[in-house]
Protein backbone atom coordinates (compact mmCIF):
# COMPACT_ATOMS: atom_id res chain seq x y z
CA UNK A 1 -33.39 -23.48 -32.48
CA UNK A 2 -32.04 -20.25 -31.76
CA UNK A 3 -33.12 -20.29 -28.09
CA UNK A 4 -30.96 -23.52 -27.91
CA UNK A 5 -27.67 -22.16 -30.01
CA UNK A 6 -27.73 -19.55 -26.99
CA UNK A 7 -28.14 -21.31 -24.19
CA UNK A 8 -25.05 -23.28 -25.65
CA UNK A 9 -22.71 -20.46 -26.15
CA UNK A 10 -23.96 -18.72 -22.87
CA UNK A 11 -22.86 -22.33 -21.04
CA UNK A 12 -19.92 -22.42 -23.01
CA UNK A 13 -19.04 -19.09 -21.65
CA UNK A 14 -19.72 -19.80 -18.12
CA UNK A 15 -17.39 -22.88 -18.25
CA UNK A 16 -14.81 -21.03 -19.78
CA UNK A 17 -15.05 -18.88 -16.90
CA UNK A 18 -14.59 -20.71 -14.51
CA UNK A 19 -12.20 -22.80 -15.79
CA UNK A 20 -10.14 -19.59 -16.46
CA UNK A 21 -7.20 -18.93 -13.43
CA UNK A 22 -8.15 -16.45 -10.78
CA UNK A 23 -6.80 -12.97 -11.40
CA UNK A 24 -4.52 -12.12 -8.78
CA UNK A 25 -4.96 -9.57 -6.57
CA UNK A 26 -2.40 -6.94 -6.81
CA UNK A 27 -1.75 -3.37 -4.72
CA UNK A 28 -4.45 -1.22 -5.96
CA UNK A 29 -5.54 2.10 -4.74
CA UNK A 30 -9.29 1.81 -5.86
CA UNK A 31 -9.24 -0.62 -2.66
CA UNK A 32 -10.77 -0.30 0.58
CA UNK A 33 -8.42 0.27 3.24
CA UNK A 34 -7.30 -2.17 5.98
CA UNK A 35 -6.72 -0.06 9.15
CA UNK A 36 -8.63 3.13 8.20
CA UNK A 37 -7.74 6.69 6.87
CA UNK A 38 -7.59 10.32 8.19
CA UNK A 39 -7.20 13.67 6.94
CA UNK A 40 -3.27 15.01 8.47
CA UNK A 41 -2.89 18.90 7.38
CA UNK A 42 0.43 20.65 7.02
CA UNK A 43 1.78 21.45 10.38
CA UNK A 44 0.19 18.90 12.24
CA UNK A 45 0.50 18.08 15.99
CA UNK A 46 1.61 16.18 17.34
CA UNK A 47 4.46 15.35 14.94
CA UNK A 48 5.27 12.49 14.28
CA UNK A 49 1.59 10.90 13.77
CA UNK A 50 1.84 7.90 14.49
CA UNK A 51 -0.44 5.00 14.05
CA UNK A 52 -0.55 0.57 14.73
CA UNK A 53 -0.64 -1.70 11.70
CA UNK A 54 0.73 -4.95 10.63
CA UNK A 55 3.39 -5.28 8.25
CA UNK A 56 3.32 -8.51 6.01
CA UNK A 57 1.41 -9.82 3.45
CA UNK A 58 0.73 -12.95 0.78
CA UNK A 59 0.84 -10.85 -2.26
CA UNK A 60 4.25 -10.77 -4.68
CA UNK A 61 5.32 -7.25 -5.64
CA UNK A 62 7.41 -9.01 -8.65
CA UNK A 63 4.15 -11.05 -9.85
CA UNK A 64 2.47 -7.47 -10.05
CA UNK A 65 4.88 -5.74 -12.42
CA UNK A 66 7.11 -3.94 -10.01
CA UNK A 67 10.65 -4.07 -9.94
CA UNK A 68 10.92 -4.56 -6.14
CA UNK A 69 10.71 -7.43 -3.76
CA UNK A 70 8.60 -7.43 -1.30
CA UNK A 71 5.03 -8.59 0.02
CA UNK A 72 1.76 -6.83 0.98
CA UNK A 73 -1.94 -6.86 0.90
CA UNK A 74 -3.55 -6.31 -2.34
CA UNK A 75 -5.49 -3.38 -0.16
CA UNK A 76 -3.67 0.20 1.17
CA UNK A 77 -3.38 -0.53 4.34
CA UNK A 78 -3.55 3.09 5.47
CA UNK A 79 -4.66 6.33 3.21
CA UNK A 80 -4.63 9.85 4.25
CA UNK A 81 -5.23 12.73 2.33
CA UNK A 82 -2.56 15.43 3.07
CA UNK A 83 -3.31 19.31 2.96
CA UNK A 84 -1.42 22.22 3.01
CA UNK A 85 2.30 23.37 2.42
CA UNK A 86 4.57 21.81 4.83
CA UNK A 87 6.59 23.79 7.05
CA UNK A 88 9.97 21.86 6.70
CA UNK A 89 9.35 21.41 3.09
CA UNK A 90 9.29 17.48 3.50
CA UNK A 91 6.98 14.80 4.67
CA UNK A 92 8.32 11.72 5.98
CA UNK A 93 6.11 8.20 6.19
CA UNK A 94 7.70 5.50 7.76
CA UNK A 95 7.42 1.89 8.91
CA UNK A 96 8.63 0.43 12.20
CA UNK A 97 8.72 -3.20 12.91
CA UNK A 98 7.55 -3.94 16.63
CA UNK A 99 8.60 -7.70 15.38
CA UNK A 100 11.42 -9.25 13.70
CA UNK A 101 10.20 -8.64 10.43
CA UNK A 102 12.31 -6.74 7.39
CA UNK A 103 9.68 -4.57 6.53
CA UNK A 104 9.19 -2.82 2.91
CA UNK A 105 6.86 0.53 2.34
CA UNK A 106 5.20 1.04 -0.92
CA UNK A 107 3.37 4.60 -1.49
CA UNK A 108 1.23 5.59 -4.02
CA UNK A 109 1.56 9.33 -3.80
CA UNK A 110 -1.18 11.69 -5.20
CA UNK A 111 0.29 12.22 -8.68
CA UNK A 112 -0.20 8.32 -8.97
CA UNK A 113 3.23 7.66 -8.77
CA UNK A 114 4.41 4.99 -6.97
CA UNK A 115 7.29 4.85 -4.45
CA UNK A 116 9.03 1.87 -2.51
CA UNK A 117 11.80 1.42 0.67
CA UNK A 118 13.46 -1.27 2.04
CA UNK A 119 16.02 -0.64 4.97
CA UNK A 120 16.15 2.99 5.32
CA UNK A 121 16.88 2.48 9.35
CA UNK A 122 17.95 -0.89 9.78
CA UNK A 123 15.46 -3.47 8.52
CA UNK A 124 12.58 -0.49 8.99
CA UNK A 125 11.76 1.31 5.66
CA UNK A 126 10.71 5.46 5.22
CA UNK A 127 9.87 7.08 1.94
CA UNK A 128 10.36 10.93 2.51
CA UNK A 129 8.74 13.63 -0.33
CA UNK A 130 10.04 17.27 -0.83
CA UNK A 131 7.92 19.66 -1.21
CA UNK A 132 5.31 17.02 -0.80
CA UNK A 133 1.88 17.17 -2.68
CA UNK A 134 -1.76 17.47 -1.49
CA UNK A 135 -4.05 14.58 -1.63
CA UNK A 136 -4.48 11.05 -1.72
CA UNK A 137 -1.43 9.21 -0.06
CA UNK A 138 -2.34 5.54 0.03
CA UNK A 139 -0.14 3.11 1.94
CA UNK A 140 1.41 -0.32 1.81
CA UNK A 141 3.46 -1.48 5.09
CA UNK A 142 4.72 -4.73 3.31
CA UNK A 143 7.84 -7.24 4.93
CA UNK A 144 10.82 -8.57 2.13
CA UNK A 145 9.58 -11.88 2.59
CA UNK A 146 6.69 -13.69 2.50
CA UNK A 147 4.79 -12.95 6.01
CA UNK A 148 1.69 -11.74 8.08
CA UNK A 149 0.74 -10.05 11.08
CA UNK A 150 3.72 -8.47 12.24
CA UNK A 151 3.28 -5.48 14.58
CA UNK A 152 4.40 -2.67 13.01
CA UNK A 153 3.79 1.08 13.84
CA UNK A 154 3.38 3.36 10.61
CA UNK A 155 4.99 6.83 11.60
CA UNK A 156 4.32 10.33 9.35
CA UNK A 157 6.62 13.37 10.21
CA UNK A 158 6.82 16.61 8.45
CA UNK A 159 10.29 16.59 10.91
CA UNK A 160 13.66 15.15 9.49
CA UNK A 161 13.28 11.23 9.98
């Protein structure tokens, strides 16, 4: 009888499961990145580094919890870990739109805070840190509205942007 009282709850539980609503995939760092990562040390050469993504993306910034507008990919879609004391004392990453395509840039910087631009140049977005930190710099090249696959080129600079 008990075997049976089991096997209830246990279907029970897989009904409930997948009955329940899809969690939705928000910007996460723990994610795998989209078009790859490198390693860019203070003083690098040649400055700026610069690197072809695509801008765009299905999932809503507000629906995550952030006060911004925007859309992206629920995965960085570049990370690099930065080393070193800049030279200039800032380091610039940026977002150009090879489309027409309002582009956003959300940055989740190394002390896990998270920073956002939309229309620093025009439509194209830059985030730039002073006295910028070492590590983990992942990277969301996002558009204002809802869009994919724009060409975009993602641009980092320790020079003024």
């Amino acid at each position: 009888m008990n075997f049976f009282k089991g096997a209830f709850v246990a279907l029970g539980l897989a009904v409930a499961a997948l009955a329940a609503p899809a969690a939705m995939a928000c910007p996460s760092y723990n994610n795998p990145t989209v078009f790859g990562s490198a390693n860019i040390p203070a003083n690098f050469m040649p400055d700026p580094w610069v690197r072809n993504v695509t801008a765009g993306g299905t999932v809503n910034l507000q629906s995550c919890g952030f006060n911004w507008p925007g859309y992206v990919v629920s995965r960085p879609d570049f990370r690099f870990q930065y080393s070193g004391v800049s030279p200039t004392g800032q380091l610039t990453i940026a977002i150009e739109a090879r489309s027409n395509v309002d582009t956003i840039l959300l940055v989740n910087a190394p002390d896990g805070t998270w920073h956002y631009n939309d229309d620093y140049r025009g439509t194209n977005s830059a985030i730039t840190f002073y006295n910028p930190l070492q590590g983990q710099y992942d990277i969301w090249t996002g558009s204002y509205y809802l869009s994919s696959n724009n060409p975009a080129q993602l641009i980092v600079t320790e020079l003024n942007y």
